[in-house]
C-alpha atoms as a PDB file:
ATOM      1  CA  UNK A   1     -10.262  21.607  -1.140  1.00  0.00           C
ATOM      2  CA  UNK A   2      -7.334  19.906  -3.016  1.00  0.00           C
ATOM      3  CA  UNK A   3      -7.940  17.924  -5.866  1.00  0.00           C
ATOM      4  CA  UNK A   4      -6.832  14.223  -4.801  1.00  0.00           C
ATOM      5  CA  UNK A   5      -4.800  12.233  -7.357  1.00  0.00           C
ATOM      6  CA  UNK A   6      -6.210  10.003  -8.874  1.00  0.00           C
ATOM      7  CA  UNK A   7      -4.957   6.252  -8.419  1.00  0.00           C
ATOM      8  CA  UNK A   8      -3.721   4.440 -11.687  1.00  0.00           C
ATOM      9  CA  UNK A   9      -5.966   1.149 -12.218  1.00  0.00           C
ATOM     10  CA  UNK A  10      -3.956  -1.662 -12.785  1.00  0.00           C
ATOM     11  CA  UNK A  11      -4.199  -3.679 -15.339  1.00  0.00           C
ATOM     12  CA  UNK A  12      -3.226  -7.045 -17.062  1.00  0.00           C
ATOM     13  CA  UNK A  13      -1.806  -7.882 -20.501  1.00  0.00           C
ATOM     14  CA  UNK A  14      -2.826 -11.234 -21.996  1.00  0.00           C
ATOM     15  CA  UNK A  15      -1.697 -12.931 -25.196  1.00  0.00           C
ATOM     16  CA  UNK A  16      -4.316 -14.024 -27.685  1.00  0.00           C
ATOM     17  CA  UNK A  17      -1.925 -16.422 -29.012  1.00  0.00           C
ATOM     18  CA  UNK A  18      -4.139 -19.374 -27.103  1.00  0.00           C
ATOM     19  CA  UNK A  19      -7.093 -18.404 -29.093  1.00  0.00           C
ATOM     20  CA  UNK A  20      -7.652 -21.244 -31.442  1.00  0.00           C
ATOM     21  CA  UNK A  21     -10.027 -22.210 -33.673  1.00  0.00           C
ATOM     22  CA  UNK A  22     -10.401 -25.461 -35.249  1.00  0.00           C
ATOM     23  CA  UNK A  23     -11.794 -26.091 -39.723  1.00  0.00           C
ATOM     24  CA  UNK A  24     -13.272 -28.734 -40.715  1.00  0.00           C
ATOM     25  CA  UNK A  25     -10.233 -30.505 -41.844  1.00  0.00           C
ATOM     26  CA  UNK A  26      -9.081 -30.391 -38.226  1.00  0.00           C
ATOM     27  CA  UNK A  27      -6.229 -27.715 -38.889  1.00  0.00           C
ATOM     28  CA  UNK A  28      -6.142 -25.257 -36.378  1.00  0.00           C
ATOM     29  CA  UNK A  29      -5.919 -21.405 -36.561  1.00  0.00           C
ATOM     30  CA  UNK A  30      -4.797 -18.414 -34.202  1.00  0.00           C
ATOM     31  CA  UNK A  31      -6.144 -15.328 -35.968  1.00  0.00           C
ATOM     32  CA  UNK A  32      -4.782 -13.279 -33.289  1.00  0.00           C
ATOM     33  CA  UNK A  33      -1.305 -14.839 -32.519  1.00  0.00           C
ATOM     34  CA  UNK A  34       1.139 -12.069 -31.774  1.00  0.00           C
ATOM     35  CA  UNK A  35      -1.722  -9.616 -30.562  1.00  0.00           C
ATOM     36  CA  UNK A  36      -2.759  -8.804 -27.032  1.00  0.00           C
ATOM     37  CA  UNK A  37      -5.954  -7.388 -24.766  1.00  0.00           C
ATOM     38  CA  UNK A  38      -4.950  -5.433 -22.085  1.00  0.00           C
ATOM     39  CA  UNK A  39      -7.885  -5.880 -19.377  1.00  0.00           C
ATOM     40  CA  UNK A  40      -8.190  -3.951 -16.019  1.00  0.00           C
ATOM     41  CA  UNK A  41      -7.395  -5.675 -12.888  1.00  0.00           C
ATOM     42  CA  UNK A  42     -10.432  -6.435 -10.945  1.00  0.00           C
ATOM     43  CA  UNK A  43     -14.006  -6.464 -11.527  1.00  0.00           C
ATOM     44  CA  UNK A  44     -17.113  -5.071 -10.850  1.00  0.00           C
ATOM     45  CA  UNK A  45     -19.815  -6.840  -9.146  1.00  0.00           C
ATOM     46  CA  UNK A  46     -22.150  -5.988 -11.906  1.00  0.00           C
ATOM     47  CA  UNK A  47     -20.031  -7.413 -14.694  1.00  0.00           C
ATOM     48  CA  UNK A  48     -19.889 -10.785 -12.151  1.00  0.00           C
ATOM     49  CA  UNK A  49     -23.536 -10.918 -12.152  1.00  0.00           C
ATOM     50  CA  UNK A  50     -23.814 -10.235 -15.511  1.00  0.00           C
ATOM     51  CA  UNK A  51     -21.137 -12.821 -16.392  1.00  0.00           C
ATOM     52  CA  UNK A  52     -23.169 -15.835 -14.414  1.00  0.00           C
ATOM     53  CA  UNK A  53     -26.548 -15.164 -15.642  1.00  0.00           C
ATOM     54  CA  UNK A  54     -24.682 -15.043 -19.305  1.00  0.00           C
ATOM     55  CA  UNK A  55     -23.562 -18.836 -18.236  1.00  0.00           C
ATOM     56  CA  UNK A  56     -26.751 -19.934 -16.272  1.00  0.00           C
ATOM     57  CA  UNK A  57     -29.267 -18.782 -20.052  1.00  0.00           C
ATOM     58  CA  UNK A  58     -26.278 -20.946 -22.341  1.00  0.00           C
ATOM     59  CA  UNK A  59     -26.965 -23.989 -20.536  1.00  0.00           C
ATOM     60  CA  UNK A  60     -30.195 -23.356 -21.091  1.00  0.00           C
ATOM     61  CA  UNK A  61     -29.349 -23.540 -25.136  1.00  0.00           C
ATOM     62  CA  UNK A  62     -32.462 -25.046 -27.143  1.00  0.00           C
ATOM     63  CA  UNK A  63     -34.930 -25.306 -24.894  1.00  0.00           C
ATOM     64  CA  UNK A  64     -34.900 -21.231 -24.260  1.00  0.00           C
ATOM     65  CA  UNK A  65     -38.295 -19.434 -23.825  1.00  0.00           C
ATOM     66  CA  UNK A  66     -39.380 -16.885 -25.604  1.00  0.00           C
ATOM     67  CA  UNK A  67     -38.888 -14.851 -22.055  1.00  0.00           C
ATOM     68  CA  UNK A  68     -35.700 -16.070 -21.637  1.00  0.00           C
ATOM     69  CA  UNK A  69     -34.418 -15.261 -25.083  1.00  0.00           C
ATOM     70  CA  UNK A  70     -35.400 -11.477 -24.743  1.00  0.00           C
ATOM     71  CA  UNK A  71     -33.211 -11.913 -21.757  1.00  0.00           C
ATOM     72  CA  UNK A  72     -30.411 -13.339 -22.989  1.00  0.00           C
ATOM     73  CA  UNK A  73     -30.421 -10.497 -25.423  1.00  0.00           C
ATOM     74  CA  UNK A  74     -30.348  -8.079 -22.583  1.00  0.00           C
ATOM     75  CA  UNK A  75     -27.116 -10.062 -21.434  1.00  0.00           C
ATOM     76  CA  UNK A  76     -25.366  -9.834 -24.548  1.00  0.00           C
ATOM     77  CA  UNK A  77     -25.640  -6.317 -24.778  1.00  0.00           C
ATOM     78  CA  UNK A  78     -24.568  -6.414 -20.802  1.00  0.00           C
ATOM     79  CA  UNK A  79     -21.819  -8.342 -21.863  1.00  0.00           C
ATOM     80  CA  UNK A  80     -20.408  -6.705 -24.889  1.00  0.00           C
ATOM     81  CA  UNK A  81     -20.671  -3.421 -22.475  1.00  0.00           C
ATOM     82  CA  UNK A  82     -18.553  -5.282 -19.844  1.00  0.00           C
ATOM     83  CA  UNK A  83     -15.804  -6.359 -22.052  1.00  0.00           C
ATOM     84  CA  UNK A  84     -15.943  -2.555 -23.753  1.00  0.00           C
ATOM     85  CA  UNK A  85     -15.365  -1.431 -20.011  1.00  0.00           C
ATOM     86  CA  UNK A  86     -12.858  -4.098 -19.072  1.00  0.00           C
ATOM     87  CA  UNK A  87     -10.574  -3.747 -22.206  1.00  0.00           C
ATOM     88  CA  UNK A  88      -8.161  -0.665 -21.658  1.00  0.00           C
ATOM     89  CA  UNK A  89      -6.530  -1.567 -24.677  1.00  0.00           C
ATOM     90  CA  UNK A  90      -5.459  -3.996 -27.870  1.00  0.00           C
ATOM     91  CA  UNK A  91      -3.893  -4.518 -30.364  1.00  0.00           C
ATOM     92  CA  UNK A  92      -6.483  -7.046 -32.703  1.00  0.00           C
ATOM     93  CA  UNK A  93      -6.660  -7.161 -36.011  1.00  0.00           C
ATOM     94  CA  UNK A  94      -9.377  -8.002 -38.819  1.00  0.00           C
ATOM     95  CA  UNK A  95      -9.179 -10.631 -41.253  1.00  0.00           C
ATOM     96  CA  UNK A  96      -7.444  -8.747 -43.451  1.00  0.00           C
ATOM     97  CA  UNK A  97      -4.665  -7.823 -40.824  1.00  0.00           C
ATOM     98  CA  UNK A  98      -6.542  -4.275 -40.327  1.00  0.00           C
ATOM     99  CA  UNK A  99      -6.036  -2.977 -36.585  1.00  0.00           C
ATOM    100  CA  UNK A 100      -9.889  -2.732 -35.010  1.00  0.00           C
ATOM    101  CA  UNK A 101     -10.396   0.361 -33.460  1.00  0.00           C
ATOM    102  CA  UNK A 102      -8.959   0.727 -30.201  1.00  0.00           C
ATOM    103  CA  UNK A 103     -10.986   1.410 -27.182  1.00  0.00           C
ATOM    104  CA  UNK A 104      -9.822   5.138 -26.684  1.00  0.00           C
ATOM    105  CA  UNK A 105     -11.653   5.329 -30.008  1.00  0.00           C
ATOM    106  CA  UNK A 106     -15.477   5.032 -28.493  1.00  0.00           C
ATOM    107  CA  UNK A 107     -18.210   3.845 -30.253  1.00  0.00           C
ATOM    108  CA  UNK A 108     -16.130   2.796 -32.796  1.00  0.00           C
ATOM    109  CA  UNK A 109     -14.436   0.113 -30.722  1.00  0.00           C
ATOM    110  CA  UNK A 110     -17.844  -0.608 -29.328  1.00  0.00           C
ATOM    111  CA  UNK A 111     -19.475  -1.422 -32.889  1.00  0.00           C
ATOM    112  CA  UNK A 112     -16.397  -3.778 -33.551  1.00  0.00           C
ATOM    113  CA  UNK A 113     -17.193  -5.376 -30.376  1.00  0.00           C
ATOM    114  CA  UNK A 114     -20.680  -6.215 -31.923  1.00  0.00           C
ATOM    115  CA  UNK A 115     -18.980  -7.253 -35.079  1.00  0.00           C
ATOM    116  CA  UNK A 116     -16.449  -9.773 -33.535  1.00  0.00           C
ATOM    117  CA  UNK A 117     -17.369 -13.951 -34.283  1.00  0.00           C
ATOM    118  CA  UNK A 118     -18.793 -15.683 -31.351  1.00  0.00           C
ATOM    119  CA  UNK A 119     -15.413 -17.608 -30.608  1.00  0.00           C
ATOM    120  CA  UNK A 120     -14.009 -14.044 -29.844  1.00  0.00           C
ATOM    121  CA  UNK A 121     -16.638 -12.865 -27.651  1.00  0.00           C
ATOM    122  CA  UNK A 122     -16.340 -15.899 -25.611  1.00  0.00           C
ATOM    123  CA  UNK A 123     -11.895 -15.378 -25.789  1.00  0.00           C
ATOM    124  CA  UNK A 124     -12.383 -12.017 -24.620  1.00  0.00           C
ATOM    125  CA  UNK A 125     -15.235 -13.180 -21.659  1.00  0.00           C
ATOM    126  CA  UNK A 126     -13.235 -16.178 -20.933  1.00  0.00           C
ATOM    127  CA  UNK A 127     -10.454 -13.623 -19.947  1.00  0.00           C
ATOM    128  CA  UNK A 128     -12.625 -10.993 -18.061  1.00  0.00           C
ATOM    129  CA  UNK A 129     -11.481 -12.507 -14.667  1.00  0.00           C
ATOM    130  CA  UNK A 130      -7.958 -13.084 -15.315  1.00  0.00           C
ATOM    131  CA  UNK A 131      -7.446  -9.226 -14.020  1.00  0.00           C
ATOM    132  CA  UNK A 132      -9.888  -9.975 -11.130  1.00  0.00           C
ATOM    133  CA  UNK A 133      -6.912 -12.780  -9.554  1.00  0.00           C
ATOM    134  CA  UNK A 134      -6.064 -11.375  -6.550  1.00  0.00           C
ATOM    135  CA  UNK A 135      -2.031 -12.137  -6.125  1.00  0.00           C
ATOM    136  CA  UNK A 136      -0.231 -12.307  -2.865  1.00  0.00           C
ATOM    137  CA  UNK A 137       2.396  -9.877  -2.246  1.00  0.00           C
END
């Protein structure tokens, strides 16, 4: 039996240049103006699911119980695993204008994903679907 090709996944490249965060003196950054995420195009059901439960224990916030917040740890970690799947590639930098690890570069890019401030986690989430958009032809 022939091997069968295998099909190229698409993907999409989005700026980070709208990722903006505000001090307390009301100046705005964009620590990663100029840099990019390139996500796949579409997305699994699982991620979805993973996704809306990730929304439905925030609005919980506060009043979390101690059930739920062993959950919403489970969804973090289901989450940063997502966005480690989703992410073909990048070109982010540190604080210091270091390049992260790329994702071709395993567990590496994995621990930075654990390492990255909440503002990016929700960037990079907040973009997840932006592959999924189905486009007419």
């Amino acid at each position: 039996m022939a091997d069968k090709e295998r099909k190229y996944v698409p993907c999409i490249v989005v700026p980070s240049d709208d990722l903006v965060i505000v001090d307390d003196e009301g100046n705005e950054h964009k620590p990663h103006a100029g840099e990019w995420v390139k996500f796949r195009k579409g997305m699994p059901l699982a991620i979805m699911r993973a996704m809306t439960q990730a929304a439905e224990l925030a609005n919980i916030g506060e009043n979390m119980t101690p059930g739920q917040a062993g959950d919403a740890q489970a969804l973090l970690a289901g989450l940063i695993d997502a966005i480690a799947q989703q992410i073909i590639d990048w070109n982010w930098t540190d604080a210091d204008w270091q390049p992260h690890p790329r994702p071709a570069e395993g567990q590496a890019f994995n621990e930075t994903l654990w390492r990255l401030d909440d503002y990016e986690i929700k960037w990079l989430q907040s973009h997840l679907a932006d592959g999924a958009k189905v486009e007419k032809n």
